[in-house]
Protein backbone atom coordinates (compact mmCIF):
# COMPACT_ATOMS: atom_id res chain seq x y z
CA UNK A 1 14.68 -81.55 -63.30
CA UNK A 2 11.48 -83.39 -62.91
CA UNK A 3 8.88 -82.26 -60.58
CA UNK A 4 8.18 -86.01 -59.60
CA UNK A 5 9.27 -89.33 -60.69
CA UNK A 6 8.11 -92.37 -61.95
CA UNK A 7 8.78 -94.53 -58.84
CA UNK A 8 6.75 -91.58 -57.02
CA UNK A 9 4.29 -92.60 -58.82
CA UNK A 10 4.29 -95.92 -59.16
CA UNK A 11 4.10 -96.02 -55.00
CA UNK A 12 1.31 -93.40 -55.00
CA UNK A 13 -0.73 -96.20 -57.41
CA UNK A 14 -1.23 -92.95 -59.79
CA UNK A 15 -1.21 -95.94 -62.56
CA UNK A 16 -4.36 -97.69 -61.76
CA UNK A 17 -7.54 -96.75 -63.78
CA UNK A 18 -11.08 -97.79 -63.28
CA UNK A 19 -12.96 -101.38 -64.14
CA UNK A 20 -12.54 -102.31 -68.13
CA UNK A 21 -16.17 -102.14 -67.88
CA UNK A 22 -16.50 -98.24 -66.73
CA UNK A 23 -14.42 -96.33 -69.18
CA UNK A 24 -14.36 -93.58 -71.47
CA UNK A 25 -13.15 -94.48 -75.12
CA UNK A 26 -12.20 -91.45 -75.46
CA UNK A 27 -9.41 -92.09 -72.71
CA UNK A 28 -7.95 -94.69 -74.82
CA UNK A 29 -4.84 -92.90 -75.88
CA UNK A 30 -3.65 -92.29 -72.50
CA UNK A 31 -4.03 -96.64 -71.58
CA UNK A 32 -1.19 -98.64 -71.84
CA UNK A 33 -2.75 -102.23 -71.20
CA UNK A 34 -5.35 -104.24 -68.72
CA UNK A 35 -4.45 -106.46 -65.97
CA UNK A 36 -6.92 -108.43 -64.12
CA UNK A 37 -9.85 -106.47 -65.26
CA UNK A 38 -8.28 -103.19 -64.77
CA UNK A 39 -6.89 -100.77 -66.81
CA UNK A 40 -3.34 -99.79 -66.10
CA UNK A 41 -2.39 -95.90 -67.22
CA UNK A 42 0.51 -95.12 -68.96
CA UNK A 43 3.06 -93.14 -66.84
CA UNK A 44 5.20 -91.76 -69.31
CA UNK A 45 2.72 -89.79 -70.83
CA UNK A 46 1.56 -88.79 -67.29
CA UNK A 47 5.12 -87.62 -66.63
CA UNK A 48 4.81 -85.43 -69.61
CA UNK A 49 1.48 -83.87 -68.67
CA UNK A 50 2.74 -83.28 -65.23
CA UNK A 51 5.56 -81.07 -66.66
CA UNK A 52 3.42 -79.08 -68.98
CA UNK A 53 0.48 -79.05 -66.46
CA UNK A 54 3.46 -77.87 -64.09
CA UNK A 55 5.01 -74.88 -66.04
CA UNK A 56 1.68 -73.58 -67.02
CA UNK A 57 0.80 -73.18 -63.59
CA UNK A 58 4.02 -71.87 -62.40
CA UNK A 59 3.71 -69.00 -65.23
CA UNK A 60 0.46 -68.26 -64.17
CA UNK A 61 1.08 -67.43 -61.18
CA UNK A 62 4.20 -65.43 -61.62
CA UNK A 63 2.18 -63.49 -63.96
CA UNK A 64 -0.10 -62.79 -60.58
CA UNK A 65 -3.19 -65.06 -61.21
CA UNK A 66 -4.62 -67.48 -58.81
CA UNK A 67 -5.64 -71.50 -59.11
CA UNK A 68 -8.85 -72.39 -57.92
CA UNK A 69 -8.54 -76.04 -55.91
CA UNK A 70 -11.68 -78.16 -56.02
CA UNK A 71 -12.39 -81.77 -54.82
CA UNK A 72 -15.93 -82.22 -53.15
CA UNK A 73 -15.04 -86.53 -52.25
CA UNK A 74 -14.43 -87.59 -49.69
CA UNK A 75 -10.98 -88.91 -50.52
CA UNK A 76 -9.75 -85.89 -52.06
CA UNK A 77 -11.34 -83.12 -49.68
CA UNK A 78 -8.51 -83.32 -46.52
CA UNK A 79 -5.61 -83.08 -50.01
CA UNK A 80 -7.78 -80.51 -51.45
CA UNK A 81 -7.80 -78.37 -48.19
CA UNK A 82 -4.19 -78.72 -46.81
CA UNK A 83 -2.23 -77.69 -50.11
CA UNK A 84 -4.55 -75.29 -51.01
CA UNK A 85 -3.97 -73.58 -47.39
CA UNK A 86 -0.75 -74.21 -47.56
CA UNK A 87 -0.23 -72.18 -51.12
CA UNK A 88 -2.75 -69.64 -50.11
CA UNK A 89 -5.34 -70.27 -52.71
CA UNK A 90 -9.32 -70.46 -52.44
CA UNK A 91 -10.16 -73.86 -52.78
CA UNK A 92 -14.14 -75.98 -52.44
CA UNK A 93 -13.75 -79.29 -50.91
CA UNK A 94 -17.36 -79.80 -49.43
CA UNK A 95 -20.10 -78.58 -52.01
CA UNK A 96 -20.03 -76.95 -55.45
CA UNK A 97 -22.67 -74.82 -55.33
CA UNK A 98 -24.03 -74.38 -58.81
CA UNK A 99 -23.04 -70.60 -59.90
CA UNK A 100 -19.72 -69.99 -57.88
CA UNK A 101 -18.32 -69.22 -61.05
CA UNK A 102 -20.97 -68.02 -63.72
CA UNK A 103 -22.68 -66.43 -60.71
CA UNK A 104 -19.69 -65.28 -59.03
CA UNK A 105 -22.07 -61.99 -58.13
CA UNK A 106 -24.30 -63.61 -56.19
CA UNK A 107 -21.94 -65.72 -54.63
CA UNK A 108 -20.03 -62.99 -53.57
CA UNK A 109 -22.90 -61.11 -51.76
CA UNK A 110 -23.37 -64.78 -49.72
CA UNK A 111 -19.78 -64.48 -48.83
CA UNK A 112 -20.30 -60.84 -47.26
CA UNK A 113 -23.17 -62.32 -45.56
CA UNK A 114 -20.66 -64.91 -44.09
CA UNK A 115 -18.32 -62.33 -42.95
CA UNK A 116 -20.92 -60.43 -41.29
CA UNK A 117 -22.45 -63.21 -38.85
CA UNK A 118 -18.26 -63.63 -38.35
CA UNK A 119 -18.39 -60.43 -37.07
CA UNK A 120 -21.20 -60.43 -35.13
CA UNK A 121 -20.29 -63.74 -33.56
CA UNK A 122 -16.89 -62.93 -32.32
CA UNK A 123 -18.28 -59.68 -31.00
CA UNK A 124 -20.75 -60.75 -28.71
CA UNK A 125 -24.11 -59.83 -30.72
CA UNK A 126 -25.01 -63.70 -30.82
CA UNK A 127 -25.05 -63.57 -27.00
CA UNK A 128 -27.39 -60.46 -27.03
CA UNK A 129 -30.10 -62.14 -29.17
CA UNK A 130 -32.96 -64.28 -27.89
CA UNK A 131 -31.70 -67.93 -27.45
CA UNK A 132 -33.95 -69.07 -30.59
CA UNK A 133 -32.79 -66.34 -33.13
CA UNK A 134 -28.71 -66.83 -32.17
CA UNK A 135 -29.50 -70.19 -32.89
CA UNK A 136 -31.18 -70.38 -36.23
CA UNK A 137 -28.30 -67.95 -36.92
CA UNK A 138 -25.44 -69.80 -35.66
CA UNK A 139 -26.85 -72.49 -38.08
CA UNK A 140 -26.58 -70.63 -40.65
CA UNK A 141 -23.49 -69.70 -40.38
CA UNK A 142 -22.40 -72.81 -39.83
CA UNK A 143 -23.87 -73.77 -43.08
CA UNK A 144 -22.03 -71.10 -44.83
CA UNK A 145 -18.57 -71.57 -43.66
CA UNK A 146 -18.71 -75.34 -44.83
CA UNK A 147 -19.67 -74.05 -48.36
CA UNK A 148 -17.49 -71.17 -48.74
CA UNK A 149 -14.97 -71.15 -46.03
CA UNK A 150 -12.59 -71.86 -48.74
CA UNK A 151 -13.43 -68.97 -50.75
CA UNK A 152 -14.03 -66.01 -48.67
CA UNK A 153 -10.66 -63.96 -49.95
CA UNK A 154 -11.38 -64.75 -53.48
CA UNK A 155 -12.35 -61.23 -54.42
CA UNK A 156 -12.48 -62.00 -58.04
CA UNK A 157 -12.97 -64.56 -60.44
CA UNK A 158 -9.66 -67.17 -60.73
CA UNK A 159 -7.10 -67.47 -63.30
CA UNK A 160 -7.26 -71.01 -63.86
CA UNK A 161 -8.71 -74.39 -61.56
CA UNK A 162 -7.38 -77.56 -60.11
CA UNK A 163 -9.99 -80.31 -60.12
CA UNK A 164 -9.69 -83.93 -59.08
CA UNK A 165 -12.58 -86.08 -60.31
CA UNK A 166 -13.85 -84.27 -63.03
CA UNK A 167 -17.08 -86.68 -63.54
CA UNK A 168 -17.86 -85.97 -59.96
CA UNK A 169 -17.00 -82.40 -60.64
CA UNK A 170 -18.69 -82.07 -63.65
CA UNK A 171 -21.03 -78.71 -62.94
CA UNK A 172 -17.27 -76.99 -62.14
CA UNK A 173 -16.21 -77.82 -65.41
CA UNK A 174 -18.74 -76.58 -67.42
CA UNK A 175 -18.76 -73.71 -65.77
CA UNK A 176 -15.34 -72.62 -66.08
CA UNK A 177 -15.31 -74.08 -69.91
CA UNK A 178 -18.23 -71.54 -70.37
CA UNK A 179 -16.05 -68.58 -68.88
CA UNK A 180 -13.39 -69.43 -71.01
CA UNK A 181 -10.80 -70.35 -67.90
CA UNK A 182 -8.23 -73.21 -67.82
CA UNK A 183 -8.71 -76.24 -66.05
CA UNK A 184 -5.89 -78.50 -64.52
CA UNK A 185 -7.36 -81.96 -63.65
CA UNK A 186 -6.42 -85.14 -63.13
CA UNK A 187 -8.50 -87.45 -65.57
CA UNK A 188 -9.48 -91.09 -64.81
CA UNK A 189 -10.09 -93.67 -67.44
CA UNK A 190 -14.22 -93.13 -66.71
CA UNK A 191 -13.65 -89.05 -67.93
CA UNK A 192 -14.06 -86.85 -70.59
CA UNK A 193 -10.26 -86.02 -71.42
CA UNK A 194 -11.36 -83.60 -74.38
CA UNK A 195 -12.66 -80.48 -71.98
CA UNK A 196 -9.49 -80.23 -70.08
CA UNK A 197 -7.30 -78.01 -71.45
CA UNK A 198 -4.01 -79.35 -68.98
CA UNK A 199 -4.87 -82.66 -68.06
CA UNK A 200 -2.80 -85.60 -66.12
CA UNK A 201 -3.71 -88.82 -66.59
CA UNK A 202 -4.00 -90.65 -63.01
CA UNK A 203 -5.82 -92.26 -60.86
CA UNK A 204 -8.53 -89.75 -59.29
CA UNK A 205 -9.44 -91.91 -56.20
CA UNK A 206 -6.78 -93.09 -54.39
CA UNK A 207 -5.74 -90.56 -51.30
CA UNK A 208 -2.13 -91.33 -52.02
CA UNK A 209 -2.43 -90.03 -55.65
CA UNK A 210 -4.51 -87.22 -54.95
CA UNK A 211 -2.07 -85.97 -52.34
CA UNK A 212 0.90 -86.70 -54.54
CA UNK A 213 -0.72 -84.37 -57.03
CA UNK A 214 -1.87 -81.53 -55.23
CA UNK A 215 1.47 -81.46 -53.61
CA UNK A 216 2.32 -81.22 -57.62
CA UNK A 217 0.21 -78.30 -58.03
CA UNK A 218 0.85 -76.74 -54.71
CA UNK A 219 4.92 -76.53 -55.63
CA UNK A 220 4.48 -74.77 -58.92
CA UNK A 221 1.89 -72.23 -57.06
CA UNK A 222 5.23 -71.56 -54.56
CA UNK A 223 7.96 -71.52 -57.43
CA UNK A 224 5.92 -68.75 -59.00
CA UNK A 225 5.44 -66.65 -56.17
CA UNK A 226 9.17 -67.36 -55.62
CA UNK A 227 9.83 -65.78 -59.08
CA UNK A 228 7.63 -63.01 -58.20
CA UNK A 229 9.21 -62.29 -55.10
CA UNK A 230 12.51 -62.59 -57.39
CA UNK A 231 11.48 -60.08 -59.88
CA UNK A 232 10.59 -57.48 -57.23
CA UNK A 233 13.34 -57.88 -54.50
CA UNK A 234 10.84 -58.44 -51.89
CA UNK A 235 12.30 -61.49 -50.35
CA UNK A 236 15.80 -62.55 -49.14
CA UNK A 237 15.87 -64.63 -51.74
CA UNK A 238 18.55 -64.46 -54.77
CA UNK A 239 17.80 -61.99 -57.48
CA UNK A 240 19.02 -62.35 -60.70
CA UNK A 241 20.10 -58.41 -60.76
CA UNK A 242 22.11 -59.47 -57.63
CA UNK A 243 25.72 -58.38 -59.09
CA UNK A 244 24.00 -55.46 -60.41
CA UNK A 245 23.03 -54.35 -56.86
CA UNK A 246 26.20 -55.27 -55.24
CA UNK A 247 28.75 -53.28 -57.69
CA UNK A 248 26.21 -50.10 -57.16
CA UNK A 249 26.40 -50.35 -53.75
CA UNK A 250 30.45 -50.62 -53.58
CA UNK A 251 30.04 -47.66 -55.73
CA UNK A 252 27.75 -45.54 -53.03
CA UNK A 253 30.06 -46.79 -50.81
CA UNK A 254 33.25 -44.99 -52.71
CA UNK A 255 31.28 -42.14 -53.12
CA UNK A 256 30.21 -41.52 -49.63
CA UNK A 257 33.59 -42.22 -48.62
CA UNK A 258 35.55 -39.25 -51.26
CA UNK A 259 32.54 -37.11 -49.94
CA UNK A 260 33.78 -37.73 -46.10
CA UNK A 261 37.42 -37.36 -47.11
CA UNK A 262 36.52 -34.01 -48.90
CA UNK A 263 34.56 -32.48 -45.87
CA UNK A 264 37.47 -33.58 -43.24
CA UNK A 265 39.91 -31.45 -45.35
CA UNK A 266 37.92 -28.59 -45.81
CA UNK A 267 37.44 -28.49 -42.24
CA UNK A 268 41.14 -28.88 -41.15
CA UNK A 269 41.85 -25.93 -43.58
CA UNK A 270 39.03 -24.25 -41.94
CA UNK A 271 41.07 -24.61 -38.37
CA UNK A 272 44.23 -23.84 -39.90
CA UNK A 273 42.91 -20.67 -41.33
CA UNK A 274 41.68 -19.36 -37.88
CA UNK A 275 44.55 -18.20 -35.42
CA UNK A 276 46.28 -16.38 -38.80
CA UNK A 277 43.61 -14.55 -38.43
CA UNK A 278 44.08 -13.52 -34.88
CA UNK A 279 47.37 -12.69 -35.53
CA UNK A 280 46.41 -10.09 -38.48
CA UNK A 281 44.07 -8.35 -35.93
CA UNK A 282 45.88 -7.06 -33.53
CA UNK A 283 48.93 -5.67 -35.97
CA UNK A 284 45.79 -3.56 -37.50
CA UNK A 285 45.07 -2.19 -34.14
CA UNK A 286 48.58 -1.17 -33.60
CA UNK A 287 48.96 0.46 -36.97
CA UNK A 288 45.63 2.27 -36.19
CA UNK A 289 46.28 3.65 -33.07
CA UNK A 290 49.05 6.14 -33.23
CA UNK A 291 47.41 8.07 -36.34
CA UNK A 292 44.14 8.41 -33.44
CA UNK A 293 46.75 9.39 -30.68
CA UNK A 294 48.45 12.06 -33.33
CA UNK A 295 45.13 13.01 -34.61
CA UNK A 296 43.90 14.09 -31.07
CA UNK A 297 46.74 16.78 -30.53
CA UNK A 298 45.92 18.59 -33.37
CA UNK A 299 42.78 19.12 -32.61
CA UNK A 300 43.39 20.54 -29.30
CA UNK A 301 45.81 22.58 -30.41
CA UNK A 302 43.76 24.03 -33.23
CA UNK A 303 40.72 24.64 -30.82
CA UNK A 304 42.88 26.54 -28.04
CA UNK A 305 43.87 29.89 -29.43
CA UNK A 306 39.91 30.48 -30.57
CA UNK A 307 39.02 30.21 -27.28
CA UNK A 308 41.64 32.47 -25.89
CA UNK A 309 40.55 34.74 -28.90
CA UNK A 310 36.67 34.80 -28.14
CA UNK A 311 37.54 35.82 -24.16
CA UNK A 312 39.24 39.45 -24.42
CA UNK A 313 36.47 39.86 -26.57
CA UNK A 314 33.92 39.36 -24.24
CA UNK A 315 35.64 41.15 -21.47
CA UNK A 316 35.97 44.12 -23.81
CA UNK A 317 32.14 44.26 -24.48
């Protein structure tokens, strides 16, 4: 089933490319004609790069690796930030600062430094300090949350990178070229289509596009943590071991209930077994007490004549 269609896209205006004037021969492949000095893109092959573009990212992230979202214009950076919330991925919609990924070191140490003013803010430390120092500080901070907001729980380098505008975003995609990570972009007639390893031809500049796109994006990030979430039976969801589970659990079930059945009858023997017992006990006390009764005579009688012996005896004496 297709992600999106073609009437999606045709309302979305993902078709319209840049000016005749301002384009990149290199896009030529992906043009299917010019109308009134524009040049129109063609959305079949678009459709096709959504689905690969699409899959890739959906794999990726079932095999636990996370997408990068950047867009730094204006049009794109409200797009950039919702989905990428709403998929829980790091995203930079305000400012690429040159480094963030071949400097991801230092970066990270400016992120700490972010987390700590945080901390100091919400507890009360800004209030303690002279008026002039919580200021300058407060600026700071300030500063810092614009720039990397986005990216404070990225605690490692990213898997891959969604980028709209990549002529505008140009410093990003060198960068992650140079590390050897994928990029996902959407690619105007004006760009470079040979450095993007998944790209989707479109128009980068209209807010209807971009959002169309990043919703794109943002889907196969969910489907893959859905398959995740599959594969480990940590959601509600179904499992594809769910017939599996069910027949072992009808089987615990007849086990458990045997087991019960099994106890109950050991225990009513148990009870039966009891008052024969009683009954045995007192015929042994009978049968035992008339050979201690007999017994006793005897031994008075066999004790009597030595003392009646042992007496004239004495008296004699």
């Amino acid at each position: 089933m297709a992600v999106v269609t073609m009437k999606q896209l045709l309302e979305a205006g993902v078709h319209f490319g840049h000016q005749t004037r301002r384009w990149d021969p290199r896009m030529r492949r992906f043009i299917h004609g010019e109308r009134s000095g524009i040049y129109i893109i063609d959305l079949q092959q678009t459709l096709e790069r959504i689905e690969t573009s699409y899959t890739f990212v959906r794999d990726l992230v079932a095999d636990g690796g996370r997408v990068l979202f950047v867009g730094t214009k204006r049009q794109a950076q409200d797009a950039i930030r919702s989905y990428a919330e709403k998929c829980g991925m790091p995203y930079v919609n305000q400012r690429w600062l040159g480094g963030m990924l071949t400097n991801f070191q230092t970066i990270s140490k400016r992120v700490s430094k972010m987390q700590e003013y945080q901390r100091m803010r919400d507890s009360g430390e800004f209030e303690a300090m002279p008026k002039k120092e919580a200021l300058m500080l407060g600026r700071e901070l300030e500063k810092l949350e614009r720039n990397l907001g986005g990216i404070q729980n990225m605690e490692r380098l990213p898997d891959a990178i969604f980028v709209l505008d990549t002529v505008k975003e140009h410093i990003a995609v060198t960068e992650a070229n140079k590390l050897g990570i994928p990029i996902v972009a959407v690619v105007d007639t004006d760009c470079n289509p040979d450095v993007i390893q998944y790209l989707i031809p479109g128009n980068d500049d209209a807010i209807r596009s971009g959002r169309l796109l990043c919703r794109v994006v943002a889907d196969a990030i969910e489907e893959g943590r859905f398959i995740v979430n599959s594969r480990s039976a940590g959601d509600d969801g179904p499992s594809l071991d769910a017939e599996d589970h069910a027949a072992e659990q009808v089987q615990a079930r007849n086990e458990a209930a045997e087991a019960a059945a099994d106890r109950d009858a050991r225990v009513a023997a148990t009870v039966e077994a009891a008052p024969a017992g009683e009954e045995a006990a007192p015929v042994e006390e009978a049968a035992a007490a008339p050979v201690e009764e007999e017994a006793a005579p005897v031994e008075e009688a066999a004790a009597a004549p030595v003392e009646e012996e042992a007496a004239p005896v004495e008296e004699a004496a």
